[in-house]
Protein backbone atom coordinates (compact mmCIF):
# COMPACT_ATOMS: atom_id res chain seq x y z
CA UNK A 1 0.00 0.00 0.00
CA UNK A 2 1.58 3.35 -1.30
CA UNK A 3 1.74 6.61 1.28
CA UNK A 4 -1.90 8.51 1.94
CA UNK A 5 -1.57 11.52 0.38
CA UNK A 6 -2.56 14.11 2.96
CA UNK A 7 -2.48 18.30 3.44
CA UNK A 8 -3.10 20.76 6.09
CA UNK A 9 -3.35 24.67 6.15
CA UNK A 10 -4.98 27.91 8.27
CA UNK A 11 -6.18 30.81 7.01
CA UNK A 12 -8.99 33.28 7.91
CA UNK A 13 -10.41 32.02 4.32
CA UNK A 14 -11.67 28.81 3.84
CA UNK A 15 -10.95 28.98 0.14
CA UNK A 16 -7.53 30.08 0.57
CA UNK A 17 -6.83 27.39 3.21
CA UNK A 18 -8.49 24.71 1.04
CA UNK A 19 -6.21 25.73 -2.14
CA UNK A 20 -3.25 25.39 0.25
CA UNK A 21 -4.12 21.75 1.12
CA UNK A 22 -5.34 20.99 -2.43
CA UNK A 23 -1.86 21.76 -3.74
CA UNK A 24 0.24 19.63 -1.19
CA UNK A 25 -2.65 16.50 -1.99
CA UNK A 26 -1.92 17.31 -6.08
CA UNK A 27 1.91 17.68 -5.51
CA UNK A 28 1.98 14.02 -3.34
CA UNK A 29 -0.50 12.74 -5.76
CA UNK A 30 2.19 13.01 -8.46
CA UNK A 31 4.98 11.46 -6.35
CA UNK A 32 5.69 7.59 -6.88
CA UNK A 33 6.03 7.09 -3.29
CA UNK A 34 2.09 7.92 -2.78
CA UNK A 35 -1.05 7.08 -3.82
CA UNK A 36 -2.12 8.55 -7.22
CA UNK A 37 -5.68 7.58 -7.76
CA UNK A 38 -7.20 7.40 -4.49
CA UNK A 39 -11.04 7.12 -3.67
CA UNK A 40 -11.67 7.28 0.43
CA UNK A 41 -11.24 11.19 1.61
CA UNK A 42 -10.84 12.16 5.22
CA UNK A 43 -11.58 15.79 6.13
CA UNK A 44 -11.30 17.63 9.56
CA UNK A 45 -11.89 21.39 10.35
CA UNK A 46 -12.20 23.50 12.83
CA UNK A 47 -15.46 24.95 14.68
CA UNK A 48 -14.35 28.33 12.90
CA UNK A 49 -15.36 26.50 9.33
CA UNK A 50 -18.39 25.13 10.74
CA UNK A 51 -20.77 27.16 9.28
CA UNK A 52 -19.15 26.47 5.64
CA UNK A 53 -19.30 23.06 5.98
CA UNK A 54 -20.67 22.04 2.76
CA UNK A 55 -19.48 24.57 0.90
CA UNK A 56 -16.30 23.12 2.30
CA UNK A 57 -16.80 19.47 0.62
CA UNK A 58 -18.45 20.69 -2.03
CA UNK A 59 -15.23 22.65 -3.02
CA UNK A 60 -12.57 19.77 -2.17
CA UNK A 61 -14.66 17.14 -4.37
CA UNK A 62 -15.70 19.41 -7.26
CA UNK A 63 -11.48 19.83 -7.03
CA UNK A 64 -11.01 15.99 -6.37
CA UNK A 65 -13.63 14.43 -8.74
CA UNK A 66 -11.50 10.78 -8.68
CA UNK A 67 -12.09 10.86 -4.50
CA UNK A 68 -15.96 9.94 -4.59
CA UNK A 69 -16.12 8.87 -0.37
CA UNK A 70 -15.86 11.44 2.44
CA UNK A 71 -16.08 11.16 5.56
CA UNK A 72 -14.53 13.22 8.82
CA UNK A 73 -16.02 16.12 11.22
CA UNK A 74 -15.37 19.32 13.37
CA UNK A 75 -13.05 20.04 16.30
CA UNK A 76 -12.49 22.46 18.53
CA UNK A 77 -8.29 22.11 17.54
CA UNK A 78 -7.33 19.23 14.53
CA UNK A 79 -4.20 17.34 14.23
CA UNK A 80 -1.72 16.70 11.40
CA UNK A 81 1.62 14.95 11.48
CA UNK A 82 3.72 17.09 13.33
CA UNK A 83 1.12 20.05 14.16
CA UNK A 84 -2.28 20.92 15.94
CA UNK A 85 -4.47 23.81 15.37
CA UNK A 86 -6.09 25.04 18.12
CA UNK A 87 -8.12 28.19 18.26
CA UNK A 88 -7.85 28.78 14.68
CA UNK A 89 -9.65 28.51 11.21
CA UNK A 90 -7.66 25.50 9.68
CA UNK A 91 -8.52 21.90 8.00
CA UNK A 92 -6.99 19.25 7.05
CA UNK A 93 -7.27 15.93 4.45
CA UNK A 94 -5.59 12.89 3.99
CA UNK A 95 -6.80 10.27 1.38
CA UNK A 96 -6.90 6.86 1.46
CA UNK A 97 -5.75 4.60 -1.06
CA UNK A 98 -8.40 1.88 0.12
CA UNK A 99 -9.86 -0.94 -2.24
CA UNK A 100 -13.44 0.39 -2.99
CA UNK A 101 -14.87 -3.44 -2.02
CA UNK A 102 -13.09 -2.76 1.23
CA UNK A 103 -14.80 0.02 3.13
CA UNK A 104 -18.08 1.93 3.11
CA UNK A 105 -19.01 5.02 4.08
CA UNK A 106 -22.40 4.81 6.31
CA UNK A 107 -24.64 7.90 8.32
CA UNK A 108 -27.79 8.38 9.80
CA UNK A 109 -29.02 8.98 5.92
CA UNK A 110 -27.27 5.45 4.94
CA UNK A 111 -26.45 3.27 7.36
CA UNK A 112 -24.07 0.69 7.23
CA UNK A 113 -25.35 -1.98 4.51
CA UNK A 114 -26.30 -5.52 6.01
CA UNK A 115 -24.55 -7.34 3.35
CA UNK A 116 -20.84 -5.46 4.13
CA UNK A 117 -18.84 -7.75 6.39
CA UNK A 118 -17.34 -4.56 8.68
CA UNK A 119 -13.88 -6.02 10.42
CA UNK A 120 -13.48 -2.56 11.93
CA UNK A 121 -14.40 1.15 12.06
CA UNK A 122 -13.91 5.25 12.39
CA UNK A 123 -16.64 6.31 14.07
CA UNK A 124 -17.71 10.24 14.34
CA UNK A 125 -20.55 10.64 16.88
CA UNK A 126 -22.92 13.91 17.77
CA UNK A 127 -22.45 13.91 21.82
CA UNK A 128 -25.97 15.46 21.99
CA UNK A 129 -27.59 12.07 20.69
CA UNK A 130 -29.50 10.49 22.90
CA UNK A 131 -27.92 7.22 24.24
CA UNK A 132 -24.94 7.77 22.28
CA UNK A 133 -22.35 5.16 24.30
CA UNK A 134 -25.03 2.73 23.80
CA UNK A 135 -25.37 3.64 20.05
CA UNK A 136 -21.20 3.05 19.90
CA UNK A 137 -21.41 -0.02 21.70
CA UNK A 138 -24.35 -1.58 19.21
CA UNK A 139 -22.20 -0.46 16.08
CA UNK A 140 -18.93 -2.24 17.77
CA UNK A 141 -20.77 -5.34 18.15
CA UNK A 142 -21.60 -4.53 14.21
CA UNK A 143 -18.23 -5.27 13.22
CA UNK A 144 -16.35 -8.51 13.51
CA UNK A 145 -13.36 -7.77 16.02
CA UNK A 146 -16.04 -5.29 18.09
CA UNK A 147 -13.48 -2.77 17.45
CA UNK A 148 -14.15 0.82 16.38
CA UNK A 149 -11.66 4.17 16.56
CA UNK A 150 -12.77 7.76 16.49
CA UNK A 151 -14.06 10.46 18.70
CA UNK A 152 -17.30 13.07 19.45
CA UNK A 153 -17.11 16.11 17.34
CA UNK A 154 -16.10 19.37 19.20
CA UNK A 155 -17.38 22.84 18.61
CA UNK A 156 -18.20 25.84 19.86
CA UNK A 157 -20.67 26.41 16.74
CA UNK A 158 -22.11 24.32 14.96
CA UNK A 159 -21.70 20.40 15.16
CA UNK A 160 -21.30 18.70 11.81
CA UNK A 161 -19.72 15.58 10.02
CA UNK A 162 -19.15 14.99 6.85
CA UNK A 163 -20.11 11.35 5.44
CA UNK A 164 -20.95 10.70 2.00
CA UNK A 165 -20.21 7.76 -0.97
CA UNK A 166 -20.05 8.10 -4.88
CA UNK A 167 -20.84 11.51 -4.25
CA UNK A 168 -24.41 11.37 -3.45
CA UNK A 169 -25.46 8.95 -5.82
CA UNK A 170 -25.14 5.80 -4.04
CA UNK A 171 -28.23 4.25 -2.34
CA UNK A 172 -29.22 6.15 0.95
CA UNK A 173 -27.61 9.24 0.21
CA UNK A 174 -29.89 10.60 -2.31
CA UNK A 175 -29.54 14.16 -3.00
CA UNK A 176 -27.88 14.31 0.83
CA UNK A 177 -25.18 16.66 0.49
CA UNK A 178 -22.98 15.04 2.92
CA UNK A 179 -22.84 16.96 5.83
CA UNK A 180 -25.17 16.41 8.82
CA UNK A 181 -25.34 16.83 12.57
CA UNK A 182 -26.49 14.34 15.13
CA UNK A 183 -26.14 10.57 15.36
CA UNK A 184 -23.27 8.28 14.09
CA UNK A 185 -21.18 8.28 10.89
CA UNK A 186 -18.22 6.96 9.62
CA UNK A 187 -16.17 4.57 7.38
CA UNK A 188 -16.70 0.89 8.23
CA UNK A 189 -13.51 -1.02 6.92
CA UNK A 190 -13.75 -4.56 5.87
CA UNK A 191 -11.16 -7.65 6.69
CA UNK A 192 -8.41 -6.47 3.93
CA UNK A 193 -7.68 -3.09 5.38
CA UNK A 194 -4.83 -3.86 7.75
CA UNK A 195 -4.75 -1.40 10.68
CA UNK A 196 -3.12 -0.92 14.38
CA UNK A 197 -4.85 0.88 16.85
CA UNK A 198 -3.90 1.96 20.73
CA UNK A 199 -5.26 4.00 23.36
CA UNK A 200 -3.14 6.20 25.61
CA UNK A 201 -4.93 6.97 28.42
CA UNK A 202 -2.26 9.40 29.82
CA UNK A 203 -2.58 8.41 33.70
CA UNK A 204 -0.51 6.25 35.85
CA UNK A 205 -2.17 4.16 38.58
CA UNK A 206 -1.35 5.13 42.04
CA UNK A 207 -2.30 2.62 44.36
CA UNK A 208 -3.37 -1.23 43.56
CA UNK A 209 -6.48 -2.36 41.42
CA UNK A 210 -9.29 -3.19 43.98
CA UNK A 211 -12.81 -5.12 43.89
CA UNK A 212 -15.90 -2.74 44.37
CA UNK A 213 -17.26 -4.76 47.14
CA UNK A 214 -20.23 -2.08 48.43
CA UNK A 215 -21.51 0.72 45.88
CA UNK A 216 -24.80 3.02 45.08
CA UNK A 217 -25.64 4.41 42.32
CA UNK A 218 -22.41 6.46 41.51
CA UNK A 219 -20.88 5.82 45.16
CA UNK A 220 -18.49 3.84 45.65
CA UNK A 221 -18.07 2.24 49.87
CA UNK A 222 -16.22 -0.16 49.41
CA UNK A 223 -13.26 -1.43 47.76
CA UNK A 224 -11.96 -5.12 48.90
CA UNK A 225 -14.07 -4.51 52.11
CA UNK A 226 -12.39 -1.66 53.09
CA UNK A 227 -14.34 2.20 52.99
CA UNK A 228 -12.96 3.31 49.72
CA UNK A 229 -12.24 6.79 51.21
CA UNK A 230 -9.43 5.52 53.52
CA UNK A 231 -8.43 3.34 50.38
CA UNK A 232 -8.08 6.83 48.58
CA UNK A 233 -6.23 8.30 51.01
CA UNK A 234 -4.06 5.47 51.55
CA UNK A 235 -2.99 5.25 47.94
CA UNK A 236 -2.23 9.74 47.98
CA UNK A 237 -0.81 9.54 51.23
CA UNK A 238 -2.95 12.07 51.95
CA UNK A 239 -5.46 12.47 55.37
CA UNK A 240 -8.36 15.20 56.26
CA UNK A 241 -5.85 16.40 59.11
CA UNK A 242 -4.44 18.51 56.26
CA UNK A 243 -7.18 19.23 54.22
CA UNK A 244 -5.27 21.80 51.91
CA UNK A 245 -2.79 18.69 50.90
CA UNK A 246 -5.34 16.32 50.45
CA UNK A 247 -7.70 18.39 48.29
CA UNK A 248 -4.72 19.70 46.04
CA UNK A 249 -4.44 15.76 45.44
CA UNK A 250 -7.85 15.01 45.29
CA UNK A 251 -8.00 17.52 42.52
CA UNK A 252 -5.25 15.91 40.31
CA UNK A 253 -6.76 11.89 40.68
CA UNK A 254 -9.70 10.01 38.67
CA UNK A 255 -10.25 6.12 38.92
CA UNK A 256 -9.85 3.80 36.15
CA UNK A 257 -12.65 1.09 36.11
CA UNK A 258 -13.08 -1.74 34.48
CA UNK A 259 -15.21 -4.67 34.42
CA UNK A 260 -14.48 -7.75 36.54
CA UNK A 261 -13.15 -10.16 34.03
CA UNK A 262 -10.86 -7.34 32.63
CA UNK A 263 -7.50 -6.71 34.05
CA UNK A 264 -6.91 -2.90 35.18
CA UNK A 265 -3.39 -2.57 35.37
CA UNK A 266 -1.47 -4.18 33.16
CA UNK A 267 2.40 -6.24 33.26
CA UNK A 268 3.74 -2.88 32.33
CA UNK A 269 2.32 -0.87 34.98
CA UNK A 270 -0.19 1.07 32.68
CA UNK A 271 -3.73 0.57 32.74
CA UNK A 272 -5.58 -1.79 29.96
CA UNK A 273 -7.44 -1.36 26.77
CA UNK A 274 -10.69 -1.81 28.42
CA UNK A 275 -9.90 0.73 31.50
CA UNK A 276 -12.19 3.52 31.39
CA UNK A 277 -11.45 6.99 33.52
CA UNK A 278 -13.97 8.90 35.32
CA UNK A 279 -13.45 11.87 37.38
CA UNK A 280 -13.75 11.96 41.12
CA UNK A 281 -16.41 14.19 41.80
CA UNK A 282 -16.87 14.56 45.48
CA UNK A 283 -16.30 12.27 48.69
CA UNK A 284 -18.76 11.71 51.52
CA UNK A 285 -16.81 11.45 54.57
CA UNK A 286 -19.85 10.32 56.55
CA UNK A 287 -19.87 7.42 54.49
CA UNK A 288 -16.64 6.98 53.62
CA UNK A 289 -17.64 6.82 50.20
CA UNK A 290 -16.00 8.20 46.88
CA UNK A 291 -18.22 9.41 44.03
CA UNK A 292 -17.41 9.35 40.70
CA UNK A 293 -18.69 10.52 37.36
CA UNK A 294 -19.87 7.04 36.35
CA UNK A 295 -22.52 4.57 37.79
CA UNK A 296 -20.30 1.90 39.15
CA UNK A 297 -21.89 -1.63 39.60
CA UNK A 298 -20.34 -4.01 42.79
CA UNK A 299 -17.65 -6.88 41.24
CA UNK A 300 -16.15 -4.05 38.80
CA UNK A 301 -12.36 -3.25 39.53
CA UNK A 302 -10.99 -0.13 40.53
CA UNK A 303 -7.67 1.59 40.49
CA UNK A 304 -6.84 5.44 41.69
CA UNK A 305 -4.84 6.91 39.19
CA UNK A 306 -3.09 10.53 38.48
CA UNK A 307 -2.61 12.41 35.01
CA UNK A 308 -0.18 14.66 34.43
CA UNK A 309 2.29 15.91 32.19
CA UNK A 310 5.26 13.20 32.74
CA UNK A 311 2.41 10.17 32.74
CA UNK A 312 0.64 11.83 29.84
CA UNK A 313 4.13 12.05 27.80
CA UNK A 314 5.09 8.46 28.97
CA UNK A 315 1.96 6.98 27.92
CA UNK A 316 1.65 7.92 24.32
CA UNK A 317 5.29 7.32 23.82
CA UNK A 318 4.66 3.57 24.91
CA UNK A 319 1.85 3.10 22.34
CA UNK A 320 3.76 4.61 19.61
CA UNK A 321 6.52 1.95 20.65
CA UNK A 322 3.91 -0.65 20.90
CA UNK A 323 2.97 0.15 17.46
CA UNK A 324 6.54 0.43 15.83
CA UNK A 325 6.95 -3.02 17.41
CA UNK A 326 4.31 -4.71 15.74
CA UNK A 327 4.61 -3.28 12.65
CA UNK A 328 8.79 -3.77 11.99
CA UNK A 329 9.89 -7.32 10.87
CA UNK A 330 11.46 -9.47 13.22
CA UNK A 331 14.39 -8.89 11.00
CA UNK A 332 15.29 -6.00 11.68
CA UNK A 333 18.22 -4.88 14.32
CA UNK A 334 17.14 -3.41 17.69
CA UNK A 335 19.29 -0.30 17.03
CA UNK A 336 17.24 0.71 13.77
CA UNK A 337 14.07 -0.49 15.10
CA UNK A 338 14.81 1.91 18.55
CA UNK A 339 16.24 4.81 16.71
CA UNK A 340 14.38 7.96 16.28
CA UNK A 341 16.44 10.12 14.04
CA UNK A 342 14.91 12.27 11.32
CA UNK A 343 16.62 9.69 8.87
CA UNK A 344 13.86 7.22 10.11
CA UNK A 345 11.51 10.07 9.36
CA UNK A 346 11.44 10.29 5.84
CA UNK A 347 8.30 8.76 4.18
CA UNK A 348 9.22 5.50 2.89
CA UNK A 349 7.07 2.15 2.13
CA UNK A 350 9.24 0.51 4.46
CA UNK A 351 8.44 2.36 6.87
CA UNK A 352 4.87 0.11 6.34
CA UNK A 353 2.58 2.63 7.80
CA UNK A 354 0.65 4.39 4.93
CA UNK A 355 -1.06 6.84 7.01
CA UNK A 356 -2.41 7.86 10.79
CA UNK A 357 -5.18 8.96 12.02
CA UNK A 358 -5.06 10.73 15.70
CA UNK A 359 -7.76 11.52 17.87
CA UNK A 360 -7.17 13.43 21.22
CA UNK A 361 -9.23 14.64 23.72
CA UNK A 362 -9.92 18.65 23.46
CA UNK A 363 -8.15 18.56 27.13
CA UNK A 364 -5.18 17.49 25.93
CA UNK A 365 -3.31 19.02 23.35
CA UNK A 366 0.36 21.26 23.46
CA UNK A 367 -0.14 22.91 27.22
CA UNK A 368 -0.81 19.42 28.59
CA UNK A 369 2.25 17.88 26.80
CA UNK A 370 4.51 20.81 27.73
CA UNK A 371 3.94 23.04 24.38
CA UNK A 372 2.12 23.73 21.46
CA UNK A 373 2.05 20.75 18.90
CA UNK A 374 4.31 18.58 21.25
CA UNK A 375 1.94 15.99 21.83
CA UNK A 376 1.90 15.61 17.73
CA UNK A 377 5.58 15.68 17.94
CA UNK A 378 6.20 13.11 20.29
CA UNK A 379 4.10 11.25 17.80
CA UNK A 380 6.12 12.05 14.61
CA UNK A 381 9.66 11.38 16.74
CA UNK A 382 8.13 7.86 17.26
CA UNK A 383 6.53 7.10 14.23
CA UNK A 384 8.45 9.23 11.77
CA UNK A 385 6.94 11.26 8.88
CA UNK A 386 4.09 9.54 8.27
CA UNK A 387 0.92 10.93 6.75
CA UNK A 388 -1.42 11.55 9.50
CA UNK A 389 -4.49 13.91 10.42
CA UNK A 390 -6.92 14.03 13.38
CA UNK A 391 -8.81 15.78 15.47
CA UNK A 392 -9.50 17.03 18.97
CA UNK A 393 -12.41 15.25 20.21
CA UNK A 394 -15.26 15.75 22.81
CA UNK A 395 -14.85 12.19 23.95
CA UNK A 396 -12.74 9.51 22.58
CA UNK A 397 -13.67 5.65 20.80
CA UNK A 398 -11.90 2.96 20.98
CA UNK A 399 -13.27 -0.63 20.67
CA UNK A 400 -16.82 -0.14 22.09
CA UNK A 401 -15.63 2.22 24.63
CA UNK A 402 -16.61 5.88 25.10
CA UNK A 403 -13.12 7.90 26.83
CA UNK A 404 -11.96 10.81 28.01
CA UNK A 405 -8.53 12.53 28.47
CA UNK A 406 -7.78 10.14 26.23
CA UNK A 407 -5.91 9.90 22.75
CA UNK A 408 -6.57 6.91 20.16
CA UNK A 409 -3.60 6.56 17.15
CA UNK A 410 -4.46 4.19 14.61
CA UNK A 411 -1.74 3.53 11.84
CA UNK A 412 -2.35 1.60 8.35
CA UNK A 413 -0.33 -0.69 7.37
C-alpha cells in the first residue's frame, strides 16, 4: 500500500486554506512514493469552518472528482503529522488509497449496509444524541473484532460531520449533500484493510487495582471490604488532618474502572485497553464513600490513578513503541528499530505505515504535553513522517468504549 496523500493549512479564508491543502494533496498525488488515484477522503476542520461546511466538501470534491467517499467532522483544535491547530480557522485531508470493495461510508441517511462484512471502524458521533455510548457499543458489536476508533465532534458552533459515498449517488444518500449533525457516521472497513490501533490513556495508577465490594448508584463504599475513602487516602498519602494537601491531590486523581473479568493494570504498569477513567467528583466522609462521574456496579475493579504531564508524555510514547513493534519485521536490528532520528523520518514504504489517524481529547493538546504541537511531535519522533491527520475530540472511541482525556492513534499498514 503506497503513502496517503494528505495536506493541512490555516487561514482566515476557507478557500484560501483549502487551495493550500489541495496543492500539497496534487503535488503528493504526483509522487511515486504515494497514492495517485485514491477514492476514500478524510476531512477535519475546525469549529471556525463550521458554518461552511458544505461549501467546504463541495469545493474539495468538485477539485477531487477521482475521490468519490468522504467522511470526517469538526473540532475544537485538529491534528496533522507534526502540528495541531487550536483556536484557529484551519482543516486538514488525507486520502486513502483503500480498495473500494473494502470500506463503506455509512450515516444516519445510509447506514451501514447488512450485506458489508465490517472487520473494523472510524466512528464520528454527535455527543448530543440520545444514548450515544449505547449507540457506539451496538455499532462495535456490528463489526467482527467489536473494534471501532474515532471520537465526538467538538465545537463551539455548529456540530457537523461529513459522510458521504459516490458523491451522493449511491443508495441512501440521495440528493444528501454530505454533511449532517447528530447521530453516528463513519467509514466501516472490511477484513483487507490492515490497521493498528492503541489508546493512551495518559494516567498512571497510584495505588493497587481493587474489587468494588459495596456501591450506590455512583458511590463507591467499598473497595476489597475496606471504605474506599481511607483506600483513597491510603494510595495519595494524603489524610483530612491537612485538608489543603489532600484536596490539592484530590484535585489531580480520577479512577480507572473496568469490568471484573478485565484486568486494570497491566504487566507494564499502565492501565488496559478496556480501562475507562472517570473523574472523582466529590467524597462523603460520613460514608466513607468516593463518588465518581460514572454509575459503578459491585464486582467491577478499581484503580486510583493521576494524570499529568510526565504520565501523559510516557503513555503515548509507549503506544507509539507498541505500534513500531508490531509493525517492523522481526528482521530487523534493535538499534534501527529503537532509533528515532529524522533519517527514520522520511516517508518511505518501508516504513509500512501508509497513514495515521489521531484523535485526542480537546483537554489534551500542546499545554498538557509541555507546548504547542508537542503531543503531535512526540508522535512524529516515534513514528516518523508519516501521513497523519486528526482531530481534537469531545470524547474519545476505541473498541466499544466511550473515553476521556484520552488519545486513540491508529496507523495503516
Amino acid at each position: 500500500m503506497k503513502l496517503f496523500p494528505f495536506g493541512h493549512a490555516t487561514h482566515p479564508q476557507w478557500q484560501m486554506a483549502a487551495g493550500l491543502v489541495l496543492a500539497q494533496l496534487r503535488a503528493q498525488m504526483a509522487l511515486p512514493d504515494y497514492a495517485s488515484a485514491p477514492t476514500l477522503g478524510l476531512l477535519y476542520i475546525t469549529d471556525h469552518y463550521a458554518s461552511q461546511a458544505q461549501d467546504i466538501l463541495d469545493h474539495v470534491s468538485a477539485e477531487l472528482p477521482e475521490v468519490t467517499d468522504w467522511s470526517g467532522t469538526v473540532g475544537v483544535g485538529i491534528a496533522s503529522s507534526n502540528v495541531e491547530y487550536f483556536d484557529e480557522p484551519a482543516l486538514a485531508v488525507m486520502l486513502l488509497n483503500v480498495p473500494s470493495d473494502q470500506y463503506r461510508v455509512f450515516s444516519g441517511v445510509a447506514p451501514l449496509p447488512a450485506g458489508f462484512r465490517a472487520h473494523t471502524a472510524l466512528v464520528h458521533a454527535d455527543a448530543a444524541t440520545p444514548d450515544v455510548a449505547e449507540l457506539i457499543a451496538e455499532m462495535a458489536d456490528r463489526t467482527a473484532t467489536g473494534y471501532l476508533f474515532g471520537g465526538l465532534a467538538s465545537s463551539r458552533r455548529e456540530v457537523v460531520q461529513f459522510a458521504i459515498g459516490g458523491n451522493g449517488n449511491l443508495g441512501g444518500h440521495g440528493k444528501a449533500g454530505g454533511v449532517f449533525s447528530g447521530g453516528l457516521s463513519g467509514v466501516a472497513f472490511g477484513e483487507g484493510v490492515d490497521l493498528v490501533s492503541r489508546v493512551t490513556q495518559g494516567c498512571q495508577p497510584v495505588g493497587a487495582a481493587r474489587s468494588i465490594t459495596r456501591c450506590e448508584g455512583n458511590l463507591v463504599k467499598e473497595l476489597d471490604g475496606e471504605p474506599a475513602l481511607d483506600v483513597l487516602f491510603d494510595d495519595l498519602q494524603v489524610s483530612l488532618d491537612e485538608p489543603q494537601a489532600a484536596m490539592a491531590a484530590l484535585r489531580s486523581t480520577l479512577a480507572g474502572l473496568s469490568q471484573a473479568s478485565e484486568d486494570v493494570v497491566s504487566r507494564t504498569g499502565n492501565f488496559g485497553a478496556d480501562v475507562v477513567v472517570r473523574h472523582i467528583i466529590g467524597i462523603d466522609p460520613q460514608r466513607s464513600g468516593v463518588a465518581l462521574a460514572s454509575k459503578v456496579e459491585e464486582g467491577m475493579r478499581l484503580a486510583f490513578c493521576q494524570r499529568n504531564m510526565e504520565a501523559a508524555r510516557a503513555d503515548l510514547v509507549r503506544i507509539c513503541a507498541e505500534i513500531r513493534e508490531e509493525l517492523e519485521p522481526e528482521e530487523l536490528p534493535l538499534a534501527v528499530a529503537s532509533a528515532l532520528s529524522e533519517a527514520l523520518a522520511a516517508p518511505s514504504p518501508e516504513r509500512r505505515i501508509a497513514g495515521a489517524i489521531y484523535v485526542s481529547c480537546a483537554g489534551r493538546g500542546g499545554p498538557h504535553f509541555g507546548g504547542p504541537s508537542a503531543e503531535l511531535q512526540i508522535v512524529r519522533r516515534a513514528l516518523g513522517d508519516v501521513p497523519l491527520v486528526g482531530f481534537f475530540a469531545g470524547g474519545e472511541i476505541a473498541r466499544g468504549h466511550l473515553y476521556g482525556y484520552t488519545g486513540v492513534l491508529t496507523v495503516f499498514r
